[in-house]
Protein backbone atom coordinates (compact mmCIF):
# COMPACT_ATOMS: atom_id res chain seq x y z
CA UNK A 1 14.64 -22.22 6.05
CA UNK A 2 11.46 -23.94 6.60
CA UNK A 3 8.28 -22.75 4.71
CA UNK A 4 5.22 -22.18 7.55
CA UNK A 5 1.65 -21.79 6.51
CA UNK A 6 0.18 -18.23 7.75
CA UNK A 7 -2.63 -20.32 9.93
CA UNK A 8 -2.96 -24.16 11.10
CA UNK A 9 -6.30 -25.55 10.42
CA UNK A 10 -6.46 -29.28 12.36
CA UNK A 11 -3.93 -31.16 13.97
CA UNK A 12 -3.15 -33.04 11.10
CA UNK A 13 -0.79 -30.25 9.98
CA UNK A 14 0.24 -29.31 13.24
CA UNK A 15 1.96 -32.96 14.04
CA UNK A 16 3.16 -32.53 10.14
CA UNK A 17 4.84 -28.84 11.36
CA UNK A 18 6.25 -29.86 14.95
CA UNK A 19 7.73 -33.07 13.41
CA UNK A 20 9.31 -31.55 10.38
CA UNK A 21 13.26 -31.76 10.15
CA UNK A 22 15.20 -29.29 9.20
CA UNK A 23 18.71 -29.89 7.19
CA UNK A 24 21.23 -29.85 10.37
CA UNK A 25 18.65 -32.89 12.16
CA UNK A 26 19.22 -34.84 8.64
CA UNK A 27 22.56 -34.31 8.24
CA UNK A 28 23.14 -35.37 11.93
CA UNK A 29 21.07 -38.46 11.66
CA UNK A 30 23.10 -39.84 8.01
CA UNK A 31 26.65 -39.76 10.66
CA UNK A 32 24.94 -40.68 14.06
CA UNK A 33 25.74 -44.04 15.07
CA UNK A 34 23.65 -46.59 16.81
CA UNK A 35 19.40 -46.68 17.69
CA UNK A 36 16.90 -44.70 19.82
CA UNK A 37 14.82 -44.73 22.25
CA UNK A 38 12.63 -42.36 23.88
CA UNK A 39 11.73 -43.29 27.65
CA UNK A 40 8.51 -41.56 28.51
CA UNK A 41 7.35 -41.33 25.04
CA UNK A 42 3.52 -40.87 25.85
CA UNK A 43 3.59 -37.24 27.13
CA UNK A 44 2.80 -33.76 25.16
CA UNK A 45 6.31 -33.92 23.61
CA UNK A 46 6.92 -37.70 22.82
CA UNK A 47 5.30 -38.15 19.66
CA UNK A 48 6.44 -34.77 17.57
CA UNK A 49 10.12 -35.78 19.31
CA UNK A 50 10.25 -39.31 18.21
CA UNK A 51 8.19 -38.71 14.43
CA UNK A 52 11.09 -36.09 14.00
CA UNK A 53 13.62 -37.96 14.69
CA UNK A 54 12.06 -41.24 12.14
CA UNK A 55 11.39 -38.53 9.14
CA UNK A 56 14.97 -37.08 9.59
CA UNK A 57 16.23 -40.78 8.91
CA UNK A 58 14.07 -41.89 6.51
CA UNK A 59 15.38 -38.50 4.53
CA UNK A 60 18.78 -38.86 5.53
CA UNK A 61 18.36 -42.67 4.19
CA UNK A 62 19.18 -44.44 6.79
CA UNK A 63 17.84 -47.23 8.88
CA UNK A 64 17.34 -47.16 12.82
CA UNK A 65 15.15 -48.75 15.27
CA UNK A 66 13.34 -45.86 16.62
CA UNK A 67 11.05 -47.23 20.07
CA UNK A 68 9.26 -45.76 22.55
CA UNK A 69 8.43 -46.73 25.76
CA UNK A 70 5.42 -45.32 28.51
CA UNK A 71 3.20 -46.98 30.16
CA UNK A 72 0.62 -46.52 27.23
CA UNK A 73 -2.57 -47.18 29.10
CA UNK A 74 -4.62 -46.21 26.06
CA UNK A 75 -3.78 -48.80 23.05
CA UNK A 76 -5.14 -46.61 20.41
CA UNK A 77 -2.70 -43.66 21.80
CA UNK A 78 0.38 -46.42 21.35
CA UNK A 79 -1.37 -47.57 17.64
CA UNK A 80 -0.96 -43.87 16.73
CA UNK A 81 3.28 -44.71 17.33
CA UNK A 82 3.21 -47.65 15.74
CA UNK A 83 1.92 -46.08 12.29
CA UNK A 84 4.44 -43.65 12.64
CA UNK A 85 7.10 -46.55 12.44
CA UNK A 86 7.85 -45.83 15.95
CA UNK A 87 8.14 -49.35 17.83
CA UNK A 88 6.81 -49.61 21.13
CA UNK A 89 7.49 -51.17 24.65
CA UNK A 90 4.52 -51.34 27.23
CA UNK A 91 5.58 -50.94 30.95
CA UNK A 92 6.32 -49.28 34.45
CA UNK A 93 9.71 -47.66 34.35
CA UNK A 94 9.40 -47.58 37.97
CA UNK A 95 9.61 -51.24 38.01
CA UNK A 96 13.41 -52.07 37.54
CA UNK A 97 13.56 -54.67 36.08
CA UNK A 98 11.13 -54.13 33.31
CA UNK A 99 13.90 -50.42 32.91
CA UNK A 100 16.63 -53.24 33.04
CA UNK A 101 14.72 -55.27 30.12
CA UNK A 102 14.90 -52.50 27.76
CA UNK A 103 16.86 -52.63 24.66
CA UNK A 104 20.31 -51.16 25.37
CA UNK A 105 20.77 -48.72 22.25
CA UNK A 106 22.85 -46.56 21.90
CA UNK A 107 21.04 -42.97 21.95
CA UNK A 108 18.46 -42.29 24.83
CA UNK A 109 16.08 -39.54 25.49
CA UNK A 110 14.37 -39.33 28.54
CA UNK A 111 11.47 -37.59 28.47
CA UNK A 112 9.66 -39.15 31.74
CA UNK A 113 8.10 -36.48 34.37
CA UNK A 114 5.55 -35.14 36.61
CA UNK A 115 4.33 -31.41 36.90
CA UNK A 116 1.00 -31.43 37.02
CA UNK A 117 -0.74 -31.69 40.29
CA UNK A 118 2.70 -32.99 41.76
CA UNK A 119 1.90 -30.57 45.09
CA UNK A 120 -0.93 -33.41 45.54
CA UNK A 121 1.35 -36.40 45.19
CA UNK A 122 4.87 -35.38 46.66
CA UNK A 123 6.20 -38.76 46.51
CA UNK A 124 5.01 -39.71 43.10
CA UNK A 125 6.56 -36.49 42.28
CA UNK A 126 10.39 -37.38 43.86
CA UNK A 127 10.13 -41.25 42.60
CA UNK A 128 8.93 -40.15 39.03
CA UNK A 129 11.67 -37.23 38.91
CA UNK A 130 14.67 -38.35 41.10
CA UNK A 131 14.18 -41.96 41.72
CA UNK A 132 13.42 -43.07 37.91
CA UNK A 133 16.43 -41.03 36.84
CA UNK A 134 18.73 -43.12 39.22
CA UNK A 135 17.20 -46.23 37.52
CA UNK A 136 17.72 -45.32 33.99
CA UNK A 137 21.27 -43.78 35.09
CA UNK A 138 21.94 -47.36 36.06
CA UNK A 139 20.20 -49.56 33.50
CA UNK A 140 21.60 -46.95 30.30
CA UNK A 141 25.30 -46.61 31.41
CA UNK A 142 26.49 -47.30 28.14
CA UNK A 143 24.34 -45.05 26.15
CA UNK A 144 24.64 -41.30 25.30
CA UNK A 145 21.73 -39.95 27.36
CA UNK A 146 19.71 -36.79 26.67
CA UNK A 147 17.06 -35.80 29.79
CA UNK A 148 14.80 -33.46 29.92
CA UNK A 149 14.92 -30.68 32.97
CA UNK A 150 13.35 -27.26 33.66
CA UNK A 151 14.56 -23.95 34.18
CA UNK A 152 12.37 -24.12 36.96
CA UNK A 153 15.65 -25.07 38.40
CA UNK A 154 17.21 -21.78 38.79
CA UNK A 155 15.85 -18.87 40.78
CA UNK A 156 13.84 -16.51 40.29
CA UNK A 157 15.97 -13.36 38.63
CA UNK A 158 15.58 -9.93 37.45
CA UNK A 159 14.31 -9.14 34.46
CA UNK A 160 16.99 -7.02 33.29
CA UNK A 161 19.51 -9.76 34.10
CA UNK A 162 18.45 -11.09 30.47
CA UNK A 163 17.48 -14.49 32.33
CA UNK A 164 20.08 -17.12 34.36
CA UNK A 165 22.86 -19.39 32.42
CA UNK A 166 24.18 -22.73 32.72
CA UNK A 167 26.23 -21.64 35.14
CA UNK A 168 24.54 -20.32 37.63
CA UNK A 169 24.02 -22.03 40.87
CA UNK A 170 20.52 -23.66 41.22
CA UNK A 171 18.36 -22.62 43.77
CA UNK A 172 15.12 -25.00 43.17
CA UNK A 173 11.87 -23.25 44.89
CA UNK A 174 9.55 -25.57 45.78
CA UNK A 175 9.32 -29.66 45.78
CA UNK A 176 8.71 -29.79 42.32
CA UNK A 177 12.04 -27.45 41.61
CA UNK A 178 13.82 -29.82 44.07
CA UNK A 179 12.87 -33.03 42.56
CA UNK A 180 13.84 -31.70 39.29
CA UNK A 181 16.90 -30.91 40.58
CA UNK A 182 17.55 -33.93 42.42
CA UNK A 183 16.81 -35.94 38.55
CA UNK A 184 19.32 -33.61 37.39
CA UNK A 185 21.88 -35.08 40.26
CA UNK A 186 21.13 -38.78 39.51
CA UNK A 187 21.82 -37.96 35.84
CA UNK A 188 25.25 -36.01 36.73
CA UNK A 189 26.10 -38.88 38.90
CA UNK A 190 25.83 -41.45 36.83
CA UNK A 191 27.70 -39.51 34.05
CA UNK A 192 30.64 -39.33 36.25
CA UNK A 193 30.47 -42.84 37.78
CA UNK A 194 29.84 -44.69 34.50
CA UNK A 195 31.48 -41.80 32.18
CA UNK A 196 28.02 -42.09 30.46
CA UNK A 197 27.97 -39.19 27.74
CA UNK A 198 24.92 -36.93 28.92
CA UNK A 199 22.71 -33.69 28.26
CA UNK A 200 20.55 -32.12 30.61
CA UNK A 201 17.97 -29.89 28.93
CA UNK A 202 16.69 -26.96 30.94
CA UNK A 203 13.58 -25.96 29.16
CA UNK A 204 11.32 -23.37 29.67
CA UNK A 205 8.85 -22.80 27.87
CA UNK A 206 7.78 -25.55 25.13
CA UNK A 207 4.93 -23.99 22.80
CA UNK A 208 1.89 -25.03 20.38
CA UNK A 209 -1.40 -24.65 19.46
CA UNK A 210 -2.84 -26.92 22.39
CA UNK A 211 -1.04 -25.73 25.58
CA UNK A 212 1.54 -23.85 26.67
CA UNK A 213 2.19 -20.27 28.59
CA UNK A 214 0.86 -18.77 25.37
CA UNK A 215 -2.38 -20.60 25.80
CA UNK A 216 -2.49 -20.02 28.79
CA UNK A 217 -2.78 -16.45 28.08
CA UNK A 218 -4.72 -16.51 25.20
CA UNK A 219 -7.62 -18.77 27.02
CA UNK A 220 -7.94 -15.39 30.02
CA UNK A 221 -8.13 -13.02 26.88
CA UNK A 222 -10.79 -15.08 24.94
CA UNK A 223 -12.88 -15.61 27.88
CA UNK A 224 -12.47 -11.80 29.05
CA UNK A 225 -10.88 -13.94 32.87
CA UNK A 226 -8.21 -11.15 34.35
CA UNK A 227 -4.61 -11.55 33.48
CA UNK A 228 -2.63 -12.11 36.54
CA UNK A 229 1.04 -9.74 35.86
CA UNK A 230 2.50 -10.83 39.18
CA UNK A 231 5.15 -13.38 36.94
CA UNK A 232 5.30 -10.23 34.48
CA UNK A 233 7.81 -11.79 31.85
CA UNK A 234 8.33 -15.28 30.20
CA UNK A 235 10.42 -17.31 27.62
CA UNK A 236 9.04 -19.70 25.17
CA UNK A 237 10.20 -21.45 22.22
CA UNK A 238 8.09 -23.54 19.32
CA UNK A 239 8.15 -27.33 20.06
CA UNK A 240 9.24 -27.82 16.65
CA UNK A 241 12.03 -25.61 17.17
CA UNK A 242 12.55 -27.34 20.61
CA UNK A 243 12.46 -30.60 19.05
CA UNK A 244 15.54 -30.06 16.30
CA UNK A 245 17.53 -28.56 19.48
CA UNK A 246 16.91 -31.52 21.53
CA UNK A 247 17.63 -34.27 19.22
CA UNK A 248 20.82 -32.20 18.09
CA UNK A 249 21.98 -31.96 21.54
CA UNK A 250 22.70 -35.87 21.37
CA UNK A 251 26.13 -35.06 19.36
CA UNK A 252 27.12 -32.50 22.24
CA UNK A 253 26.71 -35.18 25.47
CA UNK A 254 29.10 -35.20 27.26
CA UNK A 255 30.65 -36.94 30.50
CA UNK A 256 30.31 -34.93 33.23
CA UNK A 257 26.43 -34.30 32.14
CA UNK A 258 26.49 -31.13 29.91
CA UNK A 259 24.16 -28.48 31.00
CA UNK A 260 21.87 -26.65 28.18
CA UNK A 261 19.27 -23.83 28.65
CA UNK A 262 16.99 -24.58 25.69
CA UNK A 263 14.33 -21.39 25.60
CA UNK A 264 13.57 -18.41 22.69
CA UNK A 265 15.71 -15.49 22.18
CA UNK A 266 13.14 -12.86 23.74
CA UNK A 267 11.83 -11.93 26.80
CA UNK A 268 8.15 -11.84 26.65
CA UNK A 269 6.12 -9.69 28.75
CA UNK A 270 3.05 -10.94 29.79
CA UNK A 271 1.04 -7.36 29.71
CA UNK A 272 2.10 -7.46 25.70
CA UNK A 273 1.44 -10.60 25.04
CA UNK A 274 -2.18 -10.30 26.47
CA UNK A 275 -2.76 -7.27 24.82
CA UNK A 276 -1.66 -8.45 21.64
CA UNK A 277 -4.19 -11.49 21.92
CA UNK A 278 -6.92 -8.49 22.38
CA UNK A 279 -6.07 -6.97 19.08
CA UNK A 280 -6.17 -10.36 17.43
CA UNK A 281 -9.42 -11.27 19.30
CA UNK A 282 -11.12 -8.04 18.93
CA UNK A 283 -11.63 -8.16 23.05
CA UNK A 284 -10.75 -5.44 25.64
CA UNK A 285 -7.93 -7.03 28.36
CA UNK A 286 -8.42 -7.29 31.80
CA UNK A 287 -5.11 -7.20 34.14
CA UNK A 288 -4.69 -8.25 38.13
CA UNK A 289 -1.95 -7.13 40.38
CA UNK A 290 1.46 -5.72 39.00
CA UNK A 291 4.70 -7.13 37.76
CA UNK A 292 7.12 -8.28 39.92
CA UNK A 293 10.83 -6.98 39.35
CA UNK A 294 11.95 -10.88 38.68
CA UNK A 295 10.97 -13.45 36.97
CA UNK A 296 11.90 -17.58 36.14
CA UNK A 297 14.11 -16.57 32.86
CA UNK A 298 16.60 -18.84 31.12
CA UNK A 299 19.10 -17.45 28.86
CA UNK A 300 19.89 -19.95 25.54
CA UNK A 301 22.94 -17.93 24.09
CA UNK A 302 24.97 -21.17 24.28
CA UNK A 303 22.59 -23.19 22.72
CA UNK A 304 22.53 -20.94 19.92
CA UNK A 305 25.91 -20.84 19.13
CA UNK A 306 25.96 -24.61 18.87
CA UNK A 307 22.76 -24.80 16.80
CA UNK A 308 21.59 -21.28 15.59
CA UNK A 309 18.54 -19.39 16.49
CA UNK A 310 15.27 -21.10 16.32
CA UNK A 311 13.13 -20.31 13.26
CA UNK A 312 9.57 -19.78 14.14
CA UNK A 313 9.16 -16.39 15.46
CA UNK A 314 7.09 -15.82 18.47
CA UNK A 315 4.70 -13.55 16.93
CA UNK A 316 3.56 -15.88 14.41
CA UNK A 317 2.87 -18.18 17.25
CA UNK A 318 0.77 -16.20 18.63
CA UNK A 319 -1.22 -15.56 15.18
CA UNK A 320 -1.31 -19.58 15.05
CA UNK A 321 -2.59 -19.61 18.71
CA UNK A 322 -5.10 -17.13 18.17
CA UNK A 323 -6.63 -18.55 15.20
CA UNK A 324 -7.01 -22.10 16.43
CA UNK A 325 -8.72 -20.93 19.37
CA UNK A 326 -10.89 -18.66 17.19
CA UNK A 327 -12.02 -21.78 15.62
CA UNK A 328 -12.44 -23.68 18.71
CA UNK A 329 -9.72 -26.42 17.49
CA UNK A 330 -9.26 -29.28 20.72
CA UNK A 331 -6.54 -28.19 23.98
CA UNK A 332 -4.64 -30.74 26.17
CA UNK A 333 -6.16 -28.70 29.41
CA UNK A 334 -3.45 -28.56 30.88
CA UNK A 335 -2.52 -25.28 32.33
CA UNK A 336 1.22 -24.43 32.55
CA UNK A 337 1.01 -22.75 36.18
CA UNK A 338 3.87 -20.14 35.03
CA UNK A 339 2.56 -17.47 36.90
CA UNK A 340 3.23 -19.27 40.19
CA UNK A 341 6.11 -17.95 42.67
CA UNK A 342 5.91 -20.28 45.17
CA UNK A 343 7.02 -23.80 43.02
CA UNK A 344 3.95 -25.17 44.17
CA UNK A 345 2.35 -26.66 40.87
């Protein structure tokens, strides 16, 4: 068991928190064989993902090359990995044979996506998220592979279902749900063509202090903006949390592509949640239309019986989240959308 501080105060301690390993990432890393590297390194999980994965070896004593490869447009962004002890690669993953250039280690995670604004740019959205997988399918055959995914991929499913499981059928709503999908395909097709050991993490929803469907909420409280109830309940789980889970999942790839929902253990209801932030803002809640009898849920029993349940509780998140926005502490600005119906992000 981790020891957590009861507030964070900068981000210096948050990267220190969401990069911390816990025992079962150490032990893992002193018997996993072979390097990393982390394709698509540059987004909001990257550098807590890869920094894990470094201070789990250097604990563990042992010696990998750790890289990470984005595009890494701003050089004092890919300075930041290099301190870390994080090499990095510069380049367009779209371009093939830069993809085909890469070192060919032994343990990849793919982290490379678009959400944001991807109703704007439909075919940057199916050539980053289907296309790109195809590429790395091909150009990593011999690795294990661990990709990221969404539970955006299932439908939309009662609340009292307890939220949908690895096996149920995908039924992607909206371009964005498709392409994600269709990633998911390349991935599953390469595993079986190439028997390349593979994970496919369905994740819904990553949380910290700087975005997130917590934010999210906390940001309509704090401003006194209406609460929209219409996608009445939620999962989340702490990126730190998230983090040990993903790298963990390396050990339990498998060929064809294993499927794992990677959330928290409760169902959050948004009409809490918010009222909860009230209380800890001292601020009266304003709500819009009513909760709809389903919801985008994703169930994580299996992942916990491979790797237990994940420490942080949500309520203490929300006590982090509340404080750092009490103190006006920095936000990516980038809204989460989980409240949309339609899968048009």
């Amino acid at each position: 068991m981790l020891n957590y501080p009861e507030k964070i105060s900068n981000e210096e301690q948050l990267e220190e928190l969401l990069s911390r390993p816990g025992k079962e990432v150490i032990e893992m890393f002193s018997r996993l064989e072979g390097d990393l590297i982390f394709l698509g390194i540059a987004g909001k999980i990257g550098k807590s993902l890869a920094v894990m994965a470094k201070r789990a070896c250097d604990k563990a004593g042992v010696k990998k090359r750790i890289i990470g490869v984005s595009l890494f447009e701003n050089q004092e962004h890919q300075q930041k990995f290099e301190k870390e002890g994080i090499e990095t690669i510069a380049g367009d993953l779209l371009d093939t044979s830069f993809t085909d250039s890469l070192p060919k280690v032994k343990n990849v995670f793919y982290l490379a996506g678009m959400k944001f604004g991807s109703i704007d740019n439909l075919a940057q959205t199916w050539a980053i998220n289907t296309y790109l997988p195809a590429i790395v399918a091909n150009s990593f055959k011999e690795s294990g592979i661990v990709a990221f995914s969404t539970g955006c991929v299932y439908p939309l499913v009662p609340v009292e279902s307890g939220g949908s499981i690895e096996s149920d059928p995908p039924v992607a709503i909206g371009e964005y749900a498709q392409s994600c999908l269709g990633r998911e395909r390349m991935f599953e097709f390469g595993s079986i063509r190439n028997k390349t050991k593979t994970a496919l993490i369905r994740l819904n929803y990553s949380v910290e202090m700087r975005y997130g469907v917590l934010v999210d909420i906390a940001l309509k409280v704090k401003n006194k903006q209406p609460v929209d109830l219409t996608m009445g309940y939620f999962n989340v789980i702490w990126q730190g949390d998230m983090n040990d889970f993903v790298l963990r999942s390396i050990e339990h790839a498998e060929s064809p592509a294993k499927i794992l929902n990677i959330t928290g253990p409760e169902i959050l209801s948004v009409r809490e949640v918010a009222k909860e932030f009230g209380k800890l803002f001292g601020t009266d809640v304003k709500f819009e239309n009513k909760e709809a009898p389903t919801a985008l849920l994703n169930n994580s029993k299996h992942a916990y019986e491979l790797f237990g349940k994940p420490e942080v509780q949500v309520n203490q998140v929300i006590k982090w989240i509340a404080g750092w926005l009490e103190d006006d502490k920095s936000i990516l600005g980038k809204p989460t959308h989980f409240e949309v119906r339609d899968g048009k992000y």
